[in-house]
PDB file of N, CA and C in Angstrom:
ATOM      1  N   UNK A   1     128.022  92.884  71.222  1.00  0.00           N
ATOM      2  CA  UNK A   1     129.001  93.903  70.942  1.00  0.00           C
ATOM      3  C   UNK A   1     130.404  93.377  71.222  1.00  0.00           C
ATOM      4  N   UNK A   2     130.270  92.701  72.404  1.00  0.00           N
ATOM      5  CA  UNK A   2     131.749  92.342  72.615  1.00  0.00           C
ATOM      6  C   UNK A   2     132.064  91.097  71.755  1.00  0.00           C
ATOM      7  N   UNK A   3     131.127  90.007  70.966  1.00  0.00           N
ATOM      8  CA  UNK A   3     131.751  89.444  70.268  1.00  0.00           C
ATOM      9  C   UNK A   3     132.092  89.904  68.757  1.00  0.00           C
ATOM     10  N   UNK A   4     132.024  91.337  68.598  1.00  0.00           N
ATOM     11  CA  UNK A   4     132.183  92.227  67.107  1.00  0.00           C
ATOM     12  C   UNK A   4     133.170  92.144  67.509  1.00  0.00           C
ATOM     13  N   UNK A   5     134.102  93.015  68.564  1.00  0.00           N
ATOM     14  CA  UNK A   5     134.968  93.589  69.150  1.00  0.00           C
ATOM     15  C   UNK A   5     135.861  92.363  68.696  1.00  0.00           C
ATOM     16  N   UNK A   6     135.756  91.637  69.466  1.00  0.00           N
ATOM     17  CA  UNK A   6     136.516  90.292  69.782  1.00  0.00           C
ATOM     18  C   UNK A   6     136.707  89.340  68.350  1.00  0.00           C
ATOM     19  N   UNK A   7     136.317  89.201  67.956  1.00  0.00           N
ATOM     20  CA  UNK A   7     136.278  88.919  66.248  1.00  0.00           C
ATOM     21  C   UNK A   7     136.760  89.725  65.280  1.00  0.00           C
ATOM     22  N   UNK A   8     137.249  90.941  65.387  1.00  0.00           N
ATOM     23  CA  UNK A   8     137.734  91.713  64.648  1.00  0.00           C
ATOM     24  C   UNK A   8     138.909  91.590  63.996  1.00  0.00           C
ATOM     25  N   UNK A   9     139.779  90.612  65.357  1.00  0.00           N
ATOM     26  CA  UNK A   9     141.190  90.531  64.543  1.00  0.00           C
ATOM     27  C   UNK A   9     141.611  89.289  63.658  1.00  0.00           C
ATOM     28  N   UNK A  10     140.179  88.392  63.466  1.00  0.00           N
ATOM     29  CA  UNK A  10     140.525  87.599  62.975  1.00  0.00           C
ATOM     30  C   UNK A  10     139.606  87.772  61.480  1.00  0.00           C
ATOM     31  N   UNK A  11     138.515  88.691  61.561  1.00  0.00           N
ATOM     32  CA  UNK A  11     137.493  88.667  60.364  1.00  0.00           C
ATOM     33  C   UNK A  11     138.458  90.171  59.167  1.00  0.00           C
ATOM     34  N   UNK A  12     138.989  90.804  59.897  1.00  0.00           N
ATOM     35  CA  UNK A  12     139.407  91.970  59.564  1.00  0.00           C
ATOM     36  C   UNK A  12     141.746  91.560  58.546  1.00  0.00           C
ATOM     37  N   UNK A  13     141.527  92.712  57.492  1.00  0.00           N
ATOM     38  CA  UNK A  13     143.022  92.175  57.395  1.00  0.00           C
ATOM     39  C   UNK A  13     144.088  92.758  58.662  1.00  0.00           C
ATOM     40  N   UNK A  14     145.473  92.334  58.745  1.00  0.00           N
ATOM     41  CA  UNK A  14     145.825  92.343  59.962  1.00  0.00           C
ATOM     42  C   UNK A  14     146.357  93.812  59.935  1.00  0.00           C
ATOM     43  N   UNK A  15     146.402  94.514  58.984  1.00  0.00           N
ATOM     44  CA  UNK A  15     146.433  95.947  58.777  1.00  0.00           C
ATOM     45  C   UNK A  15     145.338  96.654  59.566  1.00  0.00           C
ATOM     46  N   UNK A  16     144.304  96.421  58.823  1.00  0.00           N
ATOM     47  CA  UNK A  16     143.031  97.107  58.941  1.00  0.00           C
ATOM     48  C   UNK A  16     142.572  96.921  60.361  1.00  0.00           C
ATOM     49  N   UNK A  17     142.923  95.403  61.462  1.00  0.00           N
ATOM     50  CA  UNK A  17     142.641  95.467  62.458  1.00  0.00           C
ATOM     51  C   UNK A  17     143.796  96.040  63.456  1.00  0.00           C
ATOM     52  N   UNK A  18     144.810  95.875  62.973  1.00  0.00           N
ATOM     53  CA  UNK A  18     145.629  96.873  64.026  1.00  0.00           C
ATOM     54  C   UNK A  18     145.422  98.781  63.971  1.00  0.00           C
ATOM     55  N   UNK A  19     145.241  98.930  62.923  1.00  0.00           N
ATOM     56  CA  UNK A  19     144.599 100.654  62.974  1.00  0.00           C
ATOM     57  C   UNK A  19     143.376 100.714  63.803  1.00  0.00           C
ATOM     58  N   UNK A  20     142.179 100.048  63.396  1.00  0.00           N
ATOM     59  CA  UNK A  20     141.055  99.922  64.471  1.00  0.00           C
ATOM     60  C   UNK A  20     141.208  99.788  65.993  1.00  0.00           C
ATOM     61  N   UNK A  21     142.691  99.147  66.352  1.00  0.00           N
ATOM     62  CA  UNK A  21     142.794  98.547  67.500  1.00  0.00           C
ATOM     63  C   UNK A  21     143.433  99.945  67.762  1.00  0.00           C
ATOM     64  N   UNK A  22     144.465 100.393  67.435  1.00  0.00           N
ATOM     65  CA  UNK A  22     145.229 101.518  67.606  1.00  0.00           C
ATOM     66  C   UNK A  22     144.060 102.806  68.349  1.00  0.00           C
ATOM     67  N   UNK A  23     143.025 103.024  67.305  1.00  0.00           N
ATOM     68  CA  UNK A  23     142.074 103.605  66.955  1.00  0.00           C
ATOM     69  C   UNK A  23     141.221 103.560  68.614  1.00  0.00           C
ATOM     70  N   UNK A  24     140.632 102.387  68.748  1.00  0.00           N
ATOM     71  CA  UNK A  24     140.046 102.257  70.267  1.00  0.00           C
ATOM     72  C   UNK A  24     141.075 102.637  71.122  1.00  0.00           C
ATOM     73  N   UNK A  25     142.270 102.130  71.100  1.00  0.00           N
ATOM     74  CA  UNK A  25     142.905 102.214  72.266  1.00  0.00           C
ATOM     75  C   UNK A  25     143.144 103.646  72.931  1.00  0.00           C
ATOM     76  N   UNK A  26     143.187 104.715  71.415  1.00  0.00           N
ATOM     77  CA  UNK A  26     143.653 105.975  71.281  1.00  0.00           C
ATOM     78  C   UNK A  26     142.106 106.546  72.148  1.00  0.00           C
ATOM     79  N   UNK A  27     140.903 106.094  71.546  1.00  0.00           N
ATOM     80  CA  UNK A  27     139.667 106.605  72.381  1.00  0.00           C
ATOM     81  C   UNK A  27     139.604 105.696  73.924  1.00  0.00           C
ATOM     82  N   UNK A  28     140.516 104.841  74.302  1.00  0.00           N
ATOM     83  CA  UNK A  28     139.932 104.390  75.108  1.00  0.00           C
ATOM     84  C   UNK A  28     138.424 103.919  75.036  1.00  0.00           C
ATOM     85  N   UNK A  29     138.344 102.797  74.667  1.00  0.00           N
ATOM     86  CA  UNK A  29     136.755 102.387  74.219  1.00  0.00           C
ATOM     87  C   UNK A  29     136.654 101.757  75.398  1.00  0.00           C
ATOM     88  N   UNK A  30     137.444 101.122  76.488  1.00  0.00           N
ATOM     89  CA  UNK A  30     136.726 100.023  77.468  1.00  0.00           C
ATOM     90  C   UNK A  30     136.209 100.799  77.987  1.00  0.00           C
ATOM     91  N   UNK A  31     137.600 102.046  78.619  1.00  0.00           N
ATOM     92  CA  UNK A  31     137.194 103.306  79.537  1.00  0.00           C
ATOM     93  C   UNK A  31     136.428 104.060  79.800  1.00  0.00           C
ATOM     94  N   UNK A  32     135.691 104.722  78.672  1.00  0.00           N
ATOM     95  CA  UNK A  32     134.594 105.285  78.016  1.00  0.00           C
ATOM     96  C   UNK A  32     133.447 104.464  78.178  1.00  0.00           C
ATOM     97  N   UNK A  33     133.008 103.176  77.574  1.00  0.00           N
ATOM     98  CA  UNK A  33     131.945 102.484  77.770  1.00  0.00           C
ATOM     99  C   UNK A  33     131.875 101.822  79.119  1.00  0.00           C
ATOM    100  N   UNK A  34     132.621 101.446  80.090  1.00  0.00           N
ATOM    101  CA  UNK A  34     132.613 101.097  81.077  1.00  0.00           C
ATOM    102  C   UNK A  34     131.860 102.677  82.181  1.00  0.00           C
ATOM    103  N   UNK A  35     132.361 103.309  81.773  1.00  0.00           N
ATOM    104  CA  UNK A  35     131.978 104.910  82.410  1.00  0.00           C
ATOM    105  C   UNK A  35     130.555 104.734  82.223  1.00  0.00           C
ATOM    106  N   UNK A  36     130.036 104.898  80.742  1.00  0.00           N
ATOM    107  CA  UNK A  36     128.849 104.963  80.286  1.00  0.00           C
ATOM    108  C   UNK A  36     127.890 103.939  80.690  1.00  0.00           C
ATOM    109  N   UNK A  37     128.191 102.353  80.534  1.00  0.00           N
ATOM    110  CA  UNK A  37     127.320 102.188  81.374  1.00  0.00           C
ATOM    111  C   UNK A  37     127.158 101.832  82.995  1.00  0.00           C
ATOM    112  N   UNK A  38     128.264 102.152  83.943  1.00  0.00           N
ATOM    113  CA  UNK A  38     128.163 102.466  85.617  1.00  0.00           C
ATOM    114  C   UNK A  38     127.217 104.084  85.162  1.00  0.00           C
ATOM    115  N   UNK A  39     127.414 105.121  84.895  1.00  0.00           N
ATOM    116  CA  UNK A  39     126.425 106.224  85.086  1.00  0.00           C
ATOM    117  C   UNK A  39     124.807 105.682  84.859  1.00  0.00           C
ATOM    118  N   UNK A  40     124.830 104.890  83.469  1.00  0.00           N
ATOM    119  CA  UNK A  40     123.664 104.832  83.310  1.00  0.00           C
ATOM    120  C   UNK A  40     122.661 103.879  84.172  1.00  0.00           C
ATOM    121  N   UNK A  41     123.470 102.844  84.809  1.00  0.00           N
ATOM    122  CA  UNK A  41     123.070 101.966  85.653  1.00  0.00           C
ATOM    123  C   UNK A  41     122.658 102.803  87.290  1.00  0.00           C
ATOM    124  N   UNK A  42     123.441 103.559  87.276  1.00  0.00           N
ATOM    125  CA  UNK A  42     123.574 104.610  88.430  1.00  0.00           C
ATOM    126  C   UNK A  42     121.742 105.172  88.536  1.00  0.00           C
ATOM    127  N   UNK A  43     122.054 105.934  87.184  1.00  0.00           N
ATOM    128  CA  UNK A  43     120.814 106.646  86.814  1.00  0.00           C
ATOM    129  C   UNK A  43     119.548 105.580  86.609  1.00  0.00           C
ATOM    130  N   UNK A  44     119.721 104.241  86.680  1.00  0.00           N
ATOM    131  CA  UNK A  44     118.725 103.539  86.564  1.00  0.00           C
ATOM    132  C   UNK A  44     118.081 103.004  87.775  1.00  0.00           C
ATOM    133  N   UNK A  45     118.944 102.701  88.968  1.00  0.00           N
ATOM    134  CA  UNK A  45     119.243 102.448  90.410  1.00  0.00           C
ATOM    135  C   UNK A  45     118.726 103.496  91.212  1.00  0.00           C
ATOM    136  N   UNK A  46     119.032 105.144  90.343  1.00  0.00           N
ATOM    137  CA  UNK A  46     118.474 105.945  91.621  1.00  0.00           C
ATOM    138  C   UNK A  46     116.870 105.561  92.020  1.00  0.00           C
ATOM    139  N   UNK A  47     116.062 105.735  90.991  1.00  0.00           N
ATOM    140  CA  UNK A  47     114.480 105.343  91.141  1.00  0.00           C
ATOM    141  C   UNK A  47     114.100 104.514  92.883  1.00  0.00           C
ATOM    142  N   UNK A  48     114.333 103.086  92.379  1.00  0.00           N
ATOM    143  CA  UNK A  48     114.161 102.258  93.413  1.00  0.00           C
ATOM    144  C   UNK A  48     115.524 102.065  94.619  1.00  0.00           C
ATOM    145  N   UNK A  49     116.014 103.017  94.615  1.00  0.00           N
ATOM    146  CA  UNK A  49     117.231 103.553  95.502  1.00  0.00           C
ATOM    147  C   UNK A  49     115.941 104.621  96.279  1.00  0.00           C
ATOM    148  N   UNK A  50     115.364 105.531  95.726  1.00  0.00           N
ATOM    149  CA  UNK A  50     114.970 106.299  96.656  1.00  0.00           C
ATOM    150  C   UNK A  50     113.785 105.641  96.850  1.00  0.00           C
ATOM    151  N   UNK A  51     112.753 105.154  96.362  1.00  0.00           N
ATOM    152  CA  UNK A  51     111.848 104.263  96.830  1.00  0.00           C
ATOM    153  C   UNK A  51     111.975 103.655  97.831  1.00  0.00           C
ATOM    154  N   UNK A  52     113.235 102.976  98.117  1.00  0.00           N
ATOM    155  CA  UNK A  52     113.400 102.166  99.418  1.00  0.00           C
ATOM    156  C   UNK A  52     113.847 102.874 100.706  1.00  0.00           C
ATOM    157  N   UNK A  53     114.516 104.436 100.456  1.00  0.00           N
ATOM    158  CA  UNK A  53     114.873 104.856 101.222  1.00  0.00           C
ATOM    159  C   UNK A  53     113.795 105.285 102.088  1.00  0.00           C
ATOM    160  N   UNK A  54     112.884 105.718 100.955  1.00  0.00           N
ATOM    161  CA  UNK A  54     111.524 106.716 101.239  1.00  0.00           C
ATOM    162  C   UNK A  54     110.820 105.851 102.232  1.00  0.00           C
ATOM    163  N   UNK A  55     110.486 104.192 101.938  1.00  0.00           N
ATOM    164  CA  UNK A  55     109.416 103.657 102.408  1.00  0.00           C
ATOM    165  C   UNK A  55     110.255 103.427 103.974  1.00  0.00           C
ATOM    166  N   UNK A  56     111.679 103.032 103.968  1.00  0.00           N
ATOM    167  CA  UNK A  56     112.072 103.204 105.688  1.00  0.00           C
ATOM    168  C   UNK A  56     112.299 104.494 105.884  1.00  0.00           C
ATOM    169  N   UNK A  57     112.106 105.364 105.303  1.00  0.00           N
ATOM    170  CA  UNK A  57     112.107 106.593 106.420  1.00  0.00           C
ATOM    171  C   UNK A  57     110.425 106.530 106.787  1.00  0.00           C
ATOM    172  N   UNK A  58     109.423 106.474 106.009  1.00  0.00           N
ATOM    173  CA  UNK A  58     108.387 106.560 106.397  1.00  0.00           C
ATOM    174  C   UNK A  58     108.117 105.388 107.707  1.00  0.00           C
ATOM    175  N   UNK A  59     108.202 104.116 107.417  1.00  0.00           N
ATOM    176  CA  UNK A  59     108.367 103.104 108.101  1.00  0.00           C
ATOM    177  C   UNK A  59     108.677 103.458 109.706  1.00  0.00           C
ATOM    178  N   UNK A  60     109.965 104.025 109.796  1.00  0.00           N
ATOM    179  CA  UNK A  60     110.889 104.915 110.808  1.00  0.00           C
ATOM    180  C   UNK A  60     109.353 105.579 111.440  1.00  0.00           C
ATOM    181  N   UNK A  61     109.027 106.393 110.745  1.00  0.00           N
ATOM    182  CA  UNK A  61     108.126 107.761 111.166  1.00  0.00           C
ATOM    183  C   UNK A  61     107.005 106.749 111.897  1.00  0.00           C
ATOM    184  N   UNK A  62     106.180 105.684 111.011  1.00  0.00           N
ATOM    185  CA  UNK A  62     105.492 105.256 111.584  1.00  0.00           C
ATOM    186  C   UNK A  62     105.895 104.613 113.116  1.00  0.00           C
ATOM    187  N   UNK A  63     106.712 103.878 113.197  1.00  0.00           N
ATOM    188  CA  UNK A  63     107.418 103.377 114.338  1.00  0.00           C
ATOM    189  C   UNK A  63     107.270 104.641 115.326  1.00  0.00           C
ATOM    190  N   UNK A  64     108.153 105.702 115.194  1.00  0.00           N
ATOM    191  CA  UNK A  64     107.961 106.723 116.241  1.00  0.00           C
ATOM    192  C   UNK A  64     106.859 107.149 116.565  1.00  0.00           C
ATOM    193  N   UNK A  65     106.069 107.641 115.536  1.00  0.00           N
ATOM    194  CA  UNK A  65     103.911 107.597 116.280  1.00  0.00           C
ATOM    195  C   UNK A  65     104.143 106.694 116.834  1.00  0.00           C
ATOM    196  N   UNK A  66     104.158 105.383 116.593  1.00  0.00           N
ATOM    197  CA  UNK A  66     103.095 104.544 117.479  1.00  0.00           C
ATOM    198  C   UNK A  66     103.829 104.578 118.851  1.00  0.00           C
ATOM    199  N   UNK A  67     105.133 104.532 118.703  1.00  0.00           N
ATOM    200  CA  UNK A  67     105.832 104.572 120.062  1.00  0.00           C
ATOM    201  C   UNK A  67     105.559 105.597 120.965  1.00  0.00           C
ATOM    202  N   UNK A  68     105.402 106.752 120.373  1.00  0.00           N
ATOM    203  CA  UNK A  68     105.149 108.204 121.220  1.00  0.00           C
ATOM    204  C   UNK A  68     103.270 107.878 121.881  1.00  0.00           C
ATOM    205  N   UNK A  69     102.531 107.423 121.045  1.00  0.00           N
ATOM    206  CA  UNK A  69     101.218 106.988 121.297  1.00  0.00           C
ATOM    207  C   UNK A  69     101.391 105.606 122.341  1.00  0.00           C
ATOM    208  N   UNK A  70     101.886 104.643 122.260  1.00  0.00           N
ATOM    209  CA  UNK A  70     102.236 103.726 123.712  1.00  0.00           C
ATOM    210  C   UNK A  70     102.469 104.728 124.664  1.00  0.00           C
ATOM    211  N   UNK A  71     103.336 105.335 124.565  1.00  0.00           N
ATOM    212  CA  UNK A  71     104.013 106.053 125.548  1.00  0.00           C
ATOM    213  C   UNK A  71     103.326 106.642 126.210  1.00  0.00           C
ATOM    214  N   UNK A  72     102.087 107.444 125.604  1.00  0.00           N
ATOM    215  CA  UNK A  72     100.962 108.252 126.263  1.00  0.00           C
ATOM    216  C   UNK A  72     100.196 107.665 126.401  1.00  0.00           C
ATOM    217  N   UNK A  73      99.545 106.462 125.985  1.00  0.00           N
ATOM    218  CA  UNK A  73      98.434 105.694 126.338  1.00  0.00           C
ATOM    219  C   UNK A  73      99.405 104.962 128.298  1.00  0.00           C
ATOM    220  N   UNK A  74     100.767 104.575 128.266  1.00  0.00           N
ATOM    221  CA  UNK A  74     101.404 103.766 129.195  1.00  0.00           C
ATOM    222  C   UNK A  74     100.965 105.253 130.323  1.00  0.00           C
ATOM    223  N   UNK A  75     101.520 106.503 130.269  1.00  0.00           N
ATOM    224  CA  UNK A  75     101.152 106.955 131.162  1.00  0.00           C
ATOM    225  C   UNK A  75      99.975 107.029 131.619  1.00  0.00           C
ATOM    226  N   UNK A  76      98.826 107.442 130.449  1.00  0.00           N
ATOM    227  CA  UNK A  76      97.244 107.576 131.304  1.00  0.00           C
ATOM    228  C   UNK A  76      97.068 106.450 132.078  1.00  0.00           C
ATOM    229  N   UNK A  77      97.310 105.155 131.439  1.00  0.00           N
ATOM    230  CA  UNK A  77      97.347 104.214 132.272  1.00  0.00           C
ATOM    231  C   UNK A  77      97.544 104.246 133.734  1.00  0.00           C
ATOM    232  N   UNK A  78      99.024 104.896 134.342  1.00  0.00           N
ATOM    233  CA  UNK A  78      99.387 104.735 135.120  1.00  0.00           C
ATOM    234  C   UNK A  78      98.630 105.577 135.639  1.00  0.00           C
ATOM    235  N   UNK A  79      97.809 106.632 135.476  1.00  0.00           N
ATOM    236  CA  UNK A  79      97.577 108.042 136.121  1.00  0.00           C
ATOM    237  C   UNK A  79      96.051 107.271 137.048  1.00  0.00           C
ATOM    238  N   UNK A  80      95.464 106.051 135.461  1.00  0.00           N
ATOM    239  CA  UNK A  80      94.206 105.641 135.798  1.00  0.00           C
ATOM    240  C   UNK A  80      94.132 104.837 137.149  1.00  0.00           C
ATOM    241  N   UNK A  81      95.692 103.943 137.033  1.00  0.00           N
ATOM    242  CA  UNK A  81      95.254 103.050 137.935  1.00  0.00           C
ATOM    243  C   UNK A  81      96.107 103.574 139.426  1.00  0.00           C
ATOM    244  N   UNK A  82      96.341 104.877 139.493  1.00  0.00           N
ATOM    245  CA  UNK A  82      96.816 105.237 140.760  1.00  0.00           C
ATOM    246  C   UNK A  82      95.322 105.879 141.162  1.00  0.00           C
ATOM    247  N   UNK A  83      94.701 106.326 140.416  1.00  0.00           N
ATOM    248  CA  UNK A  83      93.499 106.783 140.658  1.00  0.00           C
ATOM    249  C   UNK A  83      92.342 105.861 141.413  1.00  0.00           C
ATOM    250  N   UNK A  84      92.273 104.283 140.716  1.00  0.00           N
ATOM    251  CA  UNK A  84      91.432 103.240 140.984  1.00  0.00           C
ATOM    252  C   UNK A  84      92.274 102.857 142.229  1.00  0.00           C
ATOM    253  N   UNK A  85      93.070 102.515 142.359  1.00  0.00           N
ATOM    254  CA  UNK A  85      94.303 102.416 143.714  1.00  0.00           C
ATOM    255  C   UNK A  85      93.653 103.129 144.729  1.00  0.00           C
ATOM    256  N   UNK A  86      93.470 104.324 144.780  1.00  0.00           N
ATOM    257  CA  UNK A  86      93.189 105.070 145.679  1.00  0.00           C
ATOM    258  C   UNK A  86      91.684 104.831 146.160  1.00  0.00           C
ATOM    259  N   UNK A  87      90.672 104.822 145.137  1.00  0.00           N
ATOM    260  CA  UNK A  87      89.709 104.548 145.113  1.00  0.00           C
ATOM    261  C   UNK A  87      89.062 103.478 145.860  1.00  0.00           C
ATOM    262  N   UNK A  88      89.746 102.302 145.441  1.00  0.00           N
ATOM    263  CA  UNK A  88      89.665 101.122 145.843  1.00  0.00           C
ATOM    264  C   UNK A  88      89.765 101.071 147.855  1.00  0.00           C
ATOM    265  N   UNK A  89      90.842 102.059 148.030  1.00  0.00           N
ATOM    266  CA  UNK A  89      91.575 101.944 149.315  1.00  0.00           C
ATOM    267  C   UNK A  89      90.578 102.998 149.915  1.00  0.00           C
ATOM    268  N   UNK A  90      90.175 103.934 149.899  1.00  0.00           N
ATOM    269  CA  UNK A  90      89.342 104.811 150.390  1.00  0.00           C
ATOM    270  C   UNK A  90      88.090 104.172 150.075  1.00  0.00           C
ATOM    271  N   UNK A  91      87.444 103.732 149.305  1.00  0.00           N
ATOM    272  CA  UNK A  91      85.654 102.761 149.558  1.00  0.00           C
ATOM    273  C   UNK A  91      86.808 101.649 150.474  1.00  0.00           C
ATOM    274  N   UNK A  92      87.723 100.622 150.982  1.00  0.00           N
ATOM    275  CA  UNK A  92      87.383 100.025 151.812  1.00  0.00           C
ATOM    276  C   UNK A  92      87.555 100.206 153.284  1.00  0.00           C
ATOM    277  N   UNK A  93      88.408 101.688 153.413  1.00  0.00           N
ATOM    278  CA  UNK A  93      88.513 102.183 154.689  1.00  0.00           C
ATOM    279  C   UNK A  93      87.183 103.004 154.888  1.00  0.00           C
ATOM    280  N   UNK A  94      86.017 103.351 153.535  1.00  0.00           N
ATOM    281  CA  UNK A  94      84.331 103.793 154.257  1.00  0.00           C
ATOM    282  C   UNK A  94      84.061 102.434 154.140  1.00  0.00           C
ATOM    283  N   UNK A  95      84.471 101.476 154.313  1.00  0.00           N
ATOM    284  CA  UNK A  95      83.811 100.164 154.075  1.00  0.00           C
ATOM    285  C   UNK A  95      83.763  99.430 155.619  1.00  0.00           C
ATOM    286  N   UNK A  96      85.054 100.050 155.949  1.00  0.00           N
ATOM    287  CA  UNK A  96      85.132  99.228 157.866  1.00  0.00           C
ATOM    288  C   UNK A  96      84.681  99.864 158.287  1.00  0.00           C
ATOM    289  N   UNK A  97      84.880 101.675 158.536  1.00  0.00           N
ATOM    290  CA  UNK A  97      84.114 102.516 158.872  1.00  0.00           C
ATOM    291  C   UNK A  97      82.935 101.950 159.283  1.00  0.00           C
ATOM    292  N   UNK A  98      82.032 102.060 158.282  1.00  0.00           N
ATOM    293  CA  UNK A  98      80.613 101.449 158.193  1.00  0.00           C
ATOM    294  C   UNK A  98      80.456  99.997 159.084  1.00  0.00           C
ATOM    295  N   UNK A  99      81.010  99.327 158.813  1.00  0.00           N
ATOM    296  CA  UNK A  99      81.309  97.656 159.251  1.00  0.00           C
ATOM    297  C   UNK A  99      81.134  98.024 160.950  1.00  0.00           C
ATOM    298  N   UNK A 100      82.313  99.027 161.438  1.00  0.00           N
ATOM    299  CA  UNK A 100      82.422  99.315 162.846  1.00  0.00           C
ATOM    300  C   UNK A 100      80.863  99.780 163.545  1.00  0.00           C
ATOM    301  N   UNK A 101      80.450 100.302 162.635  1.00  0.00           N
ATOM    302  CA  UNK A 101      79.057 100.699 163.542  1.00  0.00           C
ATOM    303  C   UNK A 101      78.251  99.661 163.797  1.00  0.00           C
ATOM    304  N   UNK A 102      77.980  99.463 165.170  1.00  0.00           N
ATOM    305  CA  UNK A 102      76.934  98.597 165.670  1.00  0.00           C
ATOM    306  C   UNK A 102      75.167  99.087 165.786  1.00  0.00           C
ATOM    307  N   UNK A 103      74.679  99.132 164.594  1.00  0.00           N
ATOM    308  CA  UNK A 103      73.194  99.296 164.683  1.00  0.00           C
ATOM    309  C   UNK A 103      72.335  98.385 165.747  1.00  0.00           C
ATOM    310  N   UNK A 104      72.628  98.018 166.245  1.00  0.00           N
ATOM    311  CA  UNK A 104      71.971  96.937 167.155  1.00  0.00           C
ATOM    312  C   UNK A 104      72.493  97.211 168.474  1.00  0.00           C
ATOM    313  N   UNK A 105      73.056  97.893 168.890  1.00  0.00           N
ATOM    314  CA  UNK A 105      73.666  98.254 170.164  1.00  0.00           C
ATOM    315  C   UNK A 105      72.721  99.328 171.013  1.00  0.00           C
ATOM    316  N   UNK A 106      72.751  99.645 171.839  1.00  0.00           N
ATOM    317  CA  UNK A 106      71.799 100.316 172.806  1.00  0.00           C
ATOM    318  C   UNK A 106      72.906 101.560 172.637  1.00  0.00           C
ATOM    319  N   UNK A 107      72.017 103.079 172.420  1.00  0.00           N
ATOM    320  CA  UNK A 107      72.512 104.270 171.782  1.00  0.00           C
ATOM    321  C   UNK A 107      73.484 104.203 173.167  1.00  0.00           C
ATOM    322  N   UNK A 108      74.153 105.342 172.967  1.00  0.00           N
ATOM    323  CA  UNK A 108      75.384 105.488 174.209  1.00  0.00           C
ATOM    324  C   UNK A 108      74.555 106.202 175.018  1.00  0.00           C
ATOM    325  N   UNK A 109      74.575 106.302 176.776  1.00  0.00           N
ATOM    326  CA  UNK A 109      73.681 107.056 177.548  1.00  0.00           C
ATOM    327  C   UNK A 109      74.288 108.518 177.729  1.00  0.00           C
ATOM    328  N   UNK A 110      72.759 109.068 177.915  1.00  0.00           N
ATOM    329  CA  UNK A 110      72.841 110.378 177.519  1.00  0.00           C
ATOM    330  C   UNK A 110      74.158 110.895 178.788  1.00  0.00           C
ATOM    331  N   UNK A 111      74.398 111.930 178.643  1.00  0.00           N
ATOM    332  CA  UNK A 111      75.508 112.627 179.397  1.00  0.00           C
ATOM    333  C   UNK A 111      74.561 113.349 180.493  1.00  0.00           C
ATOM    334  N   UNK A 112      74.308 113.159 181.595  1.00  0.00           N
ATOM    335  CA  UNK A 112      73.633 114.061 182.242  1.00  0.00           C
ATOM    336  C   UNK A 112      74.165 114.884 183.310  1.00  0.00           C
ATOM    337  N   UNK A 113      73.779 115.828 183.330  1.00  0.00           N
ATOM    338  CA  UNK A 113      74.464 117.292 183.965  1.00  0.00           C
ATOM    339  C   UNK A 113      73.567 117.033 185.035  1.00  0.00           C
ATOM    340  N   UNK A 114      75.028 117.485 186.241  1.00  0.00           N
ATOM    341  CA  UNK A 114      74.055 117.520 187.885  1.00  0.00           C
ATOM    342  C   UNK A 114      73.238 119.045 187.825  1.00  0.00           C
ATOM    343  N   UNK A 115      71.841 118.460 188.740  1.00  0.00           N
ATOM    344  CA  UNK A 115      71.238 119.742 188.706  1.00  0.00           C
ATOM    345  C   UNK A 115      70.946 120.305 190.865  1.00  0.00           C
ATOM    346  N   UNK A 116      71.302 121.117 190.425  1.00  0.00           N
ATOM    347  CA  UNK A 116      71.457 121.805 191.923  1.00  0.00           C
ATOM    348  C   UNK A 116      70.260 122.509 192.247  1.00  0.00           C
TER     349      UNK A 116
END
């Protein structure tokens, strides 16, 4: 198209191409087609314009599950191992407990009350 345009003033008589030229200038032809195709390019761009927006917002969304799911798996965690903590520490204080008793020792003597 632009080499019609551009060839005009030399294929055309110099009459006939200055009215034509007059003619565009009066429609503004760059102005107009430059308009026409930024909209249409616009309108061609939105498609995979929102496609990409769509897949990082989803993307986004996924990120926040999994983060909110760490987050609650990090606490049970912590809940578990204050639990085993404790656990651990209470079986080894019944653990000396136990340890302290001497099964092999002669029972303690009985307490005996004077009798009058």
């Amino acid at each position: 198209m632009s080499y019609v345009l551009s060839s005009v003033p030399k294929s055309l008589p110099h009459r006939l191409s200055a009215k034509l030229s007059q003619q565009l200038a009066a429609i503004d032809y760059t102005h107009q087609n430059a308009l026409r195709i930024s909209s249409e390019i616009r309108r061609a761009l939105k498609g995979p314009a929102n496609d990409v927006r769509i897949g990082l917002q989803r993307n986004v969304e996924k990120l926040q599950n999994k983060k909110e799911q760490t987050t609650k798996f990090k606490a049970e965690a912590e809940v578990a191992r204050k639990y085993f903590g404790n656990l651990v520490r209470s079986s080894n204080d019944l653990r000396q407990t136990v340890q302290r008793v001497d099964l092999e020792a002669a029972p303690p003597a009985a307490i005996s009350t004077p009798t009058h």
